[in-house]
PDB file of N, CA and C in Angstrom:
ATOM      1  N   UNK A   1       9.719  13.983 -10.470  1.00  0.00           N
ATOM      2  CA  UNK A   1      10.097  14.857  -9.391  1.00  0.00           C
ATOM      3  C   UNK A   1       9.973  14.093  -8.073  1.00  0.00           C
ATOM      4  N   UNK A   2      10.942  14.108  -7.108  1.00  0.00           N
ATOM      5  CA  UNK A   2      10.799  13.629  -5.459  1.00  0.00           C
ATOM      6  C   UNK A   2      10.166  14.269  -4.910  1.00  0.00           C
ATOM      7  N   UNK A   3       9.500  13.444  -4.172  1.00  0.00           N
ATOM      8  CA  UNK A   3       8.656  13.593  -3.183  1.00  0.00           C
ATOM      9  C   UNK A   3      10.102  14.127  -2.050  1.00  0.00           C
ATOM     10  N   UNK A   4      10.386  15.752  -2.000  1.00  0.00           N
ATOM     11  CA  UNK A   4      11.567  14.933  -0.870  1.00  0.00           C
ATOM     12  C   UNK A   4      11.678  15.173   0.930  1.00  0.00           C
ATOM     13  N   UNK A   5       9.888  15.637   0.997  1.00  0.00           N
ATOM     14  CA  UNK A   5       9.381  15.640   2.350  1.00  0.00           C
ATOM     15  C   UNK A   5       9.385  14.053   2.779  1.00  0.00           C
ATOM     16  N   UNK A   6       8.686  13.564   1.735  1.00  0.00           N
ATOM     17  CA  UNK A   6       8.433  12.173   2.241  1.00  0.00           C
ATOM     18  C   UNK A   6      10.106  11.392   2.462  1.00  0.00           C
ATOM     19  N   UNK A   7      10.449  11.422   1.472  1.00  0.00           N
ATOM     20  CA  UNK A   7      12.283  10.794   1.688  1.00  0.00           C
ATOM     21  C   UNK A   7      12.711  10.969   2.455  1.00  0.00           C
ATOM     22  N   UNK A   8      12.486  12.818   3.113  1.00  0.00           N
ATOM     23  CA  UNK A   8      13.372  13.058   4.503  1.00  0.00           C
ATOM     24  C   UNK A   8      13.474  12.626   5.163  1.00  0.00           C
ATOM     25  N   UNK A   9      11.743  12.136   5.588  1.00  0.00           N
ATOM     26  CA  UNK A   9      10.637  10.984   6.840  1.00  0.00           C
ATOM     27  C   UNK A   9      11.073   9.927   6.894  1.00  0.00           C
ATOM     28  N   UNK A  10      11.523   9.473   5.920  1.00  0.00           N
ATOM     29  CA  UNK A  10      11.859   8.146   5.455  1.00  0.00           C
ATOM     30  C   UNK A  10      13.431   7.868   6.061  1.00  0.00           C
ATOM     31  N   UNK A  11      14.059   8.828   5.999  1.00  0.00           N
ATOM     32  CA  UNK A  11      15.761   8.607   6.294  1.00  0.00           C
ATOM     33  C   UNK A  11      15.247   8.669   7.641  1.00  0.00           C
ATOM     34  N   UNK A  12      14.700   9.657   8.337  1.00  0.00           N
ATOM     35  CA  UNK A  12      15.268   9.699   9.899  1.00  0.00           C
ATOM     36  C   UNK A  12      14.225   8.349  10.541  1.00  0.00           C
ATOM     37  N   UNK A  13      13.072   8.067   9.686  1.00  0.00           N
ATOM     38  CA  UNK A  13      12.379   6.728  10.735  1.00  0.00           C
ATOM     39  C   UNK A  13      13.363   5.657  10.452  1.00  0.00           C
ATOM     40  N   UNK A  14      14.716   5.460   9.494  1.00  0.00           N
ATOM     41  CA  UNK A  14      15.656   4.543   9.523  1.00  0.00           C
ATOM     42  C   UNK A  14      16.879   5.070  10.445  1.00  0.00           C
ATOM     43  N   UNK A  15      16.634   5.928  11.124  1.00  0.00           N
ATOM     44  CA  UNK A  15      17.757   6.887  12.393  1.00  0.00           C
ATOM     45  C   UNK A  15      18.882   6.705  11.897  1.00  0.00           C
ATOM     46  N   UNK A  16      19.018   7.197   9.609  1.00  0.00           N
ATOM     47  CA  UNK A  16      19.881   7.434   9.440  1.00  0.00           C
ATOM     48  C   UNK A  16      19.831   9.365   8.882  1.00  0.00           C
ATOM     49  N   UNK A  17      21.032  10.110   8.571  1.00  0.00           N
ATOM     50  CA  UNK A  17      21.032  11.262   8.226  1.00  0.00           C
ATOM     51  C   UNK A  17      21.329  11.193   6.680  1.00  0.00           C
ATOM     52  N   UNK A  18      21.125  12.423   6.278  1.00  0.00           N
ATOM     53  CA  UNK A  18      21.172  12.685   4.983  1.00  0.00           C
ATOM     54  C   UNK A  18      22.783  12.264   4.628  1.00  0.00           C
ATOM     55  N   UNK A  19      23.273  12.338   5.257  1.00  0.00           N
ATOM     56  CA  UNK A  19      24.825  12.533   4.811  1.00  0.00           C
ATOM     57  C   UNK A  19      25.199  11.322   5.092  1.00  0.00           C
ATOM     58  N   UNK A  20      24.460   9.983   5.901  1.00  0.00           N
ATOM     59  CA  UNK A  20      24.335   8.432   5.838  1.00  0.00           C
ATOM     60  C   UNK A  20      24.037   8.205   4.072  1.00  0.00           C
ATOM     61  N   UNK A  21      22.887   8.804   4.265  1.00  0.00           N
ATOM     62  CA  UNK A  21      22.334   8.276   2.434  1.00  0.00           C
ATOM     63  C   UNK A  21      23.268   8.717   1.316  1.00  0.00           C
ATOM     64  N   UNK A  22      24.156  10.018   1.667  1.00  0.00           N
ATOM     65  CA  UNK A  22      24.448  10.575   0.150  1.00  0.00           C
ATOM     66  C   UNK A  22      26.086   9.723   0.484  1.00  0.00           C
ATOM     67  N   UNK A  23      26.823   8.984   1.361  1.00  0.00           N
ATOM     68  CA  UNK A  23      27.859   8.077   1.563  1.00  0.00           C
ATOM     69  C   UNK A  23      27.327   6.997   0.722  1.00  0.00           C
ATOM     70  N   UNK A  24      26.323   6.275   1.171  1.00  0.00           N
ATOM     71  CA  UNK A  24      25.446   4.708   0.569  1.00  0.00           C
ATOM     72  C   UNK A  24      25.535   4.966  -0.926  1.00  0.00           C
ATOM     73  N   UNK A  25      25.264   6.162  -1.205  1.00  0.00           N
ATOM     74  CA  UNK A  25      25.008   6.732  -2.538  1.00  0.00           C
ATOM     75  C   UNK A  25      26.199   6.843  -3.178  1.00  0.00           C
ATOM     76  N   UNK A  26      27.437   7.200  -2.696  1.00  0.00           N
ATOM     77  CA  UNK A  26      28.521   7.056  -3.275  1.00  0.00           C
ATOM     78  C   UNK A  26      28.995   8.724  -4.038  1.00  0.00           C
ATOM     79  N   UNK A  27      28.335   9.455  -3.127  1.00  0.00           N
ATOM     80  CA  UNK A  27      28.206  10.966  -3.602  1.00  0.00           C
ATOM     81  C   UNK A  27      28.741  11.957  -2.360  1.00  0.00           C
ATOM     82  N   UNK A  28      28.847  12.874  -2.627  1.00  0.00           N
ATOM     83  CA  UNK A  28      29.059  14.221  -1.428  1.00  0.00           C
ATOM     84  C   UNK A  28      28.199  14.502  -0.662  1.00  0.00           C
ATOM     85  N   UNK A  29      27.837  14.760   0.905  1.00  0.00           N
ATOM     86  CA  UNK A  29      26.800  15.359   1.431  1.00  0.00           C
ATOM     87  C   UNK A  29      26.227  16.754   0.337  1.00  0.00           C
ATOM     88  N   UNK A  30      26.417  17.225   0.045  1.00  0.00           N
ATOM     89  CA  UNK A  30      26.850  18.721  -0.705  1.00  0.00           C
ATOM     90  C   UNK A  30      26.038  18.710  -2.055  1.00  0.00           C
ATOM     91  N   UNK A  31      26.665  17.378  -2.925  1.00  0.00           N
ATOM     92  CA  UNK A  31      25.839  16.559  -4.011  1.00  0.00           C
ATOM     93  C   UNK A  31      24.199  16.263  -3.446  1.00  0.00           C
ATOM     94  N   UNK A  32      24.222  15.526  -2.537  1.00  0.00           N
ATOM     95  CA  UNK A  32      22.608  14.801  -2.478  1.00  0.00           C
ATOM     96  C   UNK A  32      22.044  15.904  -1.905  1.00  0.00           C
ATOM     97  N   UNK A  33      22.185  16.850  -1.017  1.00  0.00           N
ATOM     98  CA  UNK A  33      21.840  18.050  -0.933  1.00  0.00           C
ATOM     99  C   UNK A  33      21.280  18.750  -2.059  1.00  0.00           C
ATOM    100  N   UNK A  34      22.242  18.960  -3.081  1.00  0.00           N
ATOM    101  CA  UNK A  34      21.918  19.673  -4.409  1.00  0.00           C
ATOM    102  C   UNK A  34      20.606  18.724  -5.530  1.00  0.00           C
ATOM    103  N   UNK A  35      20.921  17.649  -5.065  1.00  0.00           N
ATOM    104  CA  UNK A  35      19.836  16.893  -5.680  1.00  0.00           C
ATOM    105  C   UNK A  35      18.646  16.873  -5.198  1.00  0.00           C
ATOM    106  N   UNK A  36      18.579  17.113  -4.092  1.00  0.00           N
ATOM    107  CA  UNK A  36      17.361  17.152  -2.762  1.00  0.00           C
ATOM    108  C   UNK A  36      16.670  18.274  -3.345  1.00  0.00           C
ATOM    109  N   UNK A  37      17.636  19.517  -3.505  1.00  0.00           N
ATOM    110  CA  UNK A  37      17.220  20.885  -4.122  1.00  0.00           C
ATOM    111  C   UNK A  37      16.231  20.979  -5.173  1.00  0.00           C
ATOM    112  N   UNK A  38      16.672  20.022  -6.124  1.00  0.00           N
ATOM    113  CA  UNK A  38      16.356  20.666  -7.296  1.00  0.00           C
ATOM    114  C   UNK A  38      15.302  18.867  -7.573  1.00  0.00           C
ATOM    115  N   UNK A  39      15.002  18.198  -6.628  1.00  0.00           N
ATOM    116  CA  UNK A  39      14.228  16.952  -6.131  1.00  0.00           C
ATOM    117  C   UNK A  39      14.636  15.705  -7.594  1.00  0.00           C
ATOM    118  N   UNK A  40      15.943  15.584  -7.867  1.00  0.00           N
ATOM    119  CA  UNK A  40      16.022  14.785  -8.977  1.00  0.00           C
ATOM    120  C   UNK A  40      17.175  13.953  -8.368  1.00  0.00           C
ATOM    121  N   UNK A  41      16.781  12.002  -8.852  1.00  0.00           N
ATOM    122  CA  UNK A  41      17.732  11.265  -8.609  1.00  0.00           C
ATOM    123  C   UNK A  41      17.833  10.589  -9.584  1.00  0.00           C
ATOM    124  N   UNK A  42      19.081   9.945 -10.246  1.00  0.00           N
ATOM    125  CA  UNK A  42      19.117   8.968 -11.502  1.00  0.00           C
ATOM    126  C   UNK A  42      18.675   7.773 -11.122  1.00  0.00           C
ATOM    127  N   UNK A  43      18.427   6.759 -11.745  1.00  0.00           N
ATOM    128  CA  UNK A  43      17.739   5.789 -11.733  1.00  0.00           C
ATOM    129  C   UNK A  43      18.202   4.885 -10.414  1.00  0.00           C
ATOM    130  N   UNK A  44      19.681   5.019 -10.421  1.00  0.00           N
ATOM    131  CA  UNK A  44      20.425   3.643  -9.999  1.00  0.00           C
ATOM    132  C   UNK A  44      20.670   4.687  -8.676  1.00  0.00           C
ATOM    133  N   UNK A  45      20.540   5.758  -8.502  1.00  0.00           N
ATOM    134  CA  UNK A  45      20.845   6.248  -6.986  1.00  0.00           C
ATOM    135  C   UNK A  45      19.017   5.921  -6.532  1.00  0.00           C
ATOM    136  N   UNK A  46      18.171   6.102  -6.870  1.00  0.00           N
ATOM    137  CA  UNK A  46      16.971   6.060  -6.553  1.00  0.00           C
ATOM    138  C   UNK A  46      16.638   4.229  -6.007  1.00  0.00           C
ATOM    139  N   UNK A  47      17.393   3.382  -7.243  1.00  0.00           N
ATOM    140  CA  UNK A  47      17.298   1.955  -6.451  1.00  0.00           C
ATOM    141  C   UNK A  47      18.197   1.351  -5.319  1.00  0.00           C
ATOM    142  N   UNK A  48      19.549   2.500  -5.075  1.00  0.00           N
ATOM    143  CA  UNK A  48      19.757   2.007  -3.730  1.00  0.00           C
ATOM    144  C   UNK A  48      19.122   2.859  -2.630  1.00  0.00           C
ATOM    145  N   UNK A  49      18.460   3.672  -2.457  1.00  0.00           N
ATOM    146  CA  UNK A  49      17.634   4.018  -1.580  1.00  0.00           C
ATOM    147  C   UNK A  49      16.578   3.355  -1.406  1.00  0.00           C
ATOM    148  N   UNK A  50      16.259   2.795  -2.301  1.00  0.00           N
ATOM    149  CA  UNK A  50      15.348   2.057  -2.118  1.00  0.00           C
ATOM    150  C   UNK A  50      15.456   0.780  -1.605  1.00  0.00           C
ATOM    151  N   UNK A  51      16.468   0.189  -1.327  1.00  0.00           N
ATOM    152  CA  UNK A  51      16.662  -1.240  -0.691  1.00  0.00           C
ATOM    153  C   UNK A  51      17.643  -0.162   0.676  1.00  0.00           C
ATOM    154  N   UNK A  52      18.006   0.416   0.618  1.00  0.00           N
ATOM    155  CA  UNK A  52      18.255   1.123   2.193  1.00  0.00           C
ATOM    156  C   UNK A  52      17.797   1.214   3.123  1.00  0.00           C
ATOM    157  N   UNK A  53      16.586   2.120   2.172  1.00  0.00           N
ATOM    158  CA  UNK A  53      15.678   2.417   3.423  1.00  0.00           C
ATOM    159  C   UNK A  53      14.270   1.896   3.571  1.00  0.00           C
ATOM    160  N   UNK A  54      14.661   0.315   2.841  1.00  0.00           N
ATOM    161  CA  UNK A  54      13.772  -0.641   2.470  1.00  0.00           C
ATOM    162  C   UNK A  54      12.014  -0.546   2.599  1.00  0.00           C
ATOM    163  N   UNK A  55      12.090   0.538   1.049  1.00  0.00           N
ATOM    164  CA  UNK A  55      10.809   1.497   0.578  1.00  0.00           C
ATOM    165  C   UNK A  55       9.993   0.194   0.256  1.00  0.00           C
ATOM    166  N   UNK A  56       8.494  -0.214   0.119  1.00  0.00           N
ATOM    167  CA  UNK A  56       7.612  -1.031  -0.262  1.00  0.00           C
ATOM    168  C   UNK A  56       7.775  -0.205  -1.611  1.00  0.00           C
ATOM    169  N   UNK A  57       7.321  -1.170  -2.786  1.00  0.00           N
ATOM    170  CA  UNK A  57       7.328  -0.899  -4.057  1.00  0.00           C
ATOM    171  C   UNK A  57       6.007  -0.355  -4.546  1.00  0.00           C
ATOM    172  N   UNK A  58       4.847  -0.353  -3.627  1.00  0.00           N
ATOM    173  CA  UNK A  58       3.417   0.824  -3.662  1.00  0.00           C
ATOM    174  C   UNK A  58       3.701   1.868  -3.298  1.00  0.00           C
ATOM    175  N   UNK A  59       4.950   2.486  -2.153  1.00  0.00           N
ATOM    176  CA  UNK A  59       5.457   3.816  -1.931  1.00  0.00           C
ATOM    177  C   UNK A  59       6.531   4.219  -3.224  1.00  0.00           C
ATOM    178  N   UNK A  60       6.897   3.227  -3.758  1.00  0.00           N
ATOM    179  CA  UNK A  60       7.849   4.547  -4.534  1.00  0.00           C
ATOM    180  C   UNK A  60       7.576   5.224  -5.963  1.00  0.00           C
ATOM    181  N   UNK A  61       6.574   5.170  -6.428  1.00  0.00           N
ATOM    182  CA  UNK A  61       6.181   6.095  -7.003  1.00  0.00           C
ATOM    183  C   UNK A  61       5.636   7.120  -6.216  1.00  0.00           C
ATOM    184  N   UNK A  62       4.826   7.574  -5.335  1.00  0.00           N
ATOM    185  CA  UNK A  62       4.690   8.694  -4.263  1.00  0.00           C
ATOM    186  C   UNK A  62       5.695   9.295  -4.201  1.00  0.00           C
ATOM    187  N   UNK A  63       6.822   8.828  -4.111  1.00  0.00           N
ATOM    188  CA  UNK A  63       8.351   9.545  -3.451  1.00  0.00           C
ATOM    189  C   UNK A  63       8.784   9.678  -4.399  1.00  0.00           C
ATOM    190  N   UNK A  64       8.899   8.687  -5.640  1.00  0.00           N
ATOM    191  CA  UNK A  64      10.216   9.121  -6.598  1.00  0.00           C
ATOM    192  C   UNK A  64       9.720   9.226  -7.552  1.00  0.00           C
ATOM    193  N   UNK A  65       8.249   9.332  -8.104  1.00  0.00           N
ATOM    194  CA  UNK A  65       7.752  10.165  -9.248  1.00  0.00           C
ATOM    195  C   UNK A  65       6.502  10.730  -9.197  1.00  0.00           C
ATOM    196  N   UNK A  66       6.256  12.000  -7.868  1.00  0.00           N
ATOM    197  CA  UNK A  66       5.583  12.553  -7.458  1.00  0.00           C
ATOM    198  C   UNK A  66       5.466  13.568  -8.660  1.00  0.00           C
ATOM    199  N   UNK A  67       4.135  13.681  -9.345  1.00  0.00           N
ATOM    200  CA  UNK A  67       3.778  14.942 -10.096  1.00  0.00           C
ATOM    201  C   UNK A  67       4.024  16.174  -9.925  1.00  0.00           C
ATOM    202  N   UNK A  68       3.590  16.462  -9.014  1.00  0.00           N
ATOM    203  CA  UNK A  68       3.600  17.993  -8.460  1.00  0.00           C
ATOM    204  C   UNK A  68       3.625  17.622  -6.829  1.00  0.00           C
ATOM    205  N   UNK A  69       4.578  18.165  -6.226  1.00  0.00           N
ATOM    206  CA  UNK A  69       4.758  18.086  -4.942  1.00  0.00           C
ATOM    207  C   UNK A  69       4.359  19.415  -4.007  1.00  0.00           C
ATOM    208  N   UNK A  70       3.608  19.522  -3.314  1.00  0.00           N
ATOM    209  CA  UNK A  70       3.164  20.873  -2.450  1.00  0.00           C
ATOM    210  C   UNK A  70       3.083  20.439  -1.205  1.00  0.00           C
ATOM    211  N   UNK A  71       2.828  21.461  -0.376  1.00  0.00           N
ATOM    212  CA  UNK A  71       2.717  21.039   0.855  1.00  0.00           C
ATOM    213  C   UNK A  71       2.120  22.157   1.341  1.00  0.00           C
ATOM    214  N   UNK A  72       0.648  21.413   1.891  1.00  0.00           N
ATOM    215  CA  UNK A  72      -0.607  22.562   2.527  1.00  0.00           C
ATOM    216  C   UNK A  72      -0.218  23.112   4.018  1.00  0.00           C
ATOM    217  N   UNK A  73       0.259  23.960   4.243  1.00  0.00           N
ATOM    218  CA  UNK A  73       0.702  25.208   5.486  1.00  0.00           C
ATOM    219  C   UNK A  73      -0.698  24.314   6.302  1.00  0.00           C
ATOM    220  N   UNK A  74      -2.033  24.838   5.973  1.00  0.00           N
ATOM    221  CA  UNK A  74      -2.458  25.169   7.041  1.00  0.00           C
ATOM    222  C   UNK A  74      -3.258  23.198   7.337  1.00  0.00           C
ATOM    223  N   UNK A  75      -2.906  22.230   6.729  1.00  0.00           N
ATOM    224  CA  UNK A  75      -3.513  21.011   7.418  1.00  0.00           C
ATOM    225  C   UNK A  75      -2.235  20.306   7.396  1.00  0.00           C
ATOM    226  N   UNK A  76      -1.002  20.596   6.851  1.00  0.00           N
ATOM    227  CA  UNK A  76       0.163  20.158   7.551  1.00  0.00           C
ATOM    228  C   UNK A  76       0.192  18.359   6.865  1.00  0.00           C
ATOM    229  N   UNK A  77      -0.277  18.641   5.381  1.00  0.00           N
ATOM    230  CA  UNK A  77      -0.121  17.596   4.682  1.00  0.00           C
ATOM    231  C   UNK A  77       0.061  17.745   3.701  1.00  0.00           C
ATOM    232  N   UNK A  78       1.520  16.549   2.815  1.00  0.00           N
ATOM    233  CA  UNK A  78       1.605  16.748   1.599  1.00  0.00           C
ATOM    234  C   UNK A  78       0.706  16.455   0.565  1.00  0.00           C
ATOM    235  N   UNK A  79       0.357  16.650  -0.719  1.00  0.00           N
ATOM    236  CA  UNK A  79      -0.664  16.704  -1.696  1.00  0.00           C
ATOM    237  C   UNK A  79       0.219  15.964  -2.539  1.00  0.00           C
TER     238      UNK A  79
END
């Protein structure tokens, strides 16, 4: 499952938009949206994001095979 708070963080500190990544990706804004949704990427869309938005290889398990993803309201950090 994606991490896909952290990914979001990740696109705009590269001051690109979602609809930058799901072009790179070779998909529909509409598509990576729907994937965002439901937090699933295939292998080979997950490794060009990853040289995109040139992820360190200790972050991407956090992001792209996050266990259980939550996010605590009241300290405003993901778990």
């Amino acid at each position: 499952m994606v991490n896909t708070d952290a990914l979001r963080g990740l696109i705009v500190e590269k001051g690109l938009s979602q609809s930058d990544v799901a072009k790179k990706l070779g998909m529909t804004p509409k598509t990576f949206y729907t994937k965002m949704s439901k937090k699933v990427f295939d292998s080979d869309e997950i490794e060009v994001m990853i040289q995109l938005l040139q992820i360190p290889l200790e972050n991407c398990t956090r992001i792209f095979f996050a266990q259980n993803v939550t996010y605590d309201v009241t300290k405003g950090d993901t778990k």
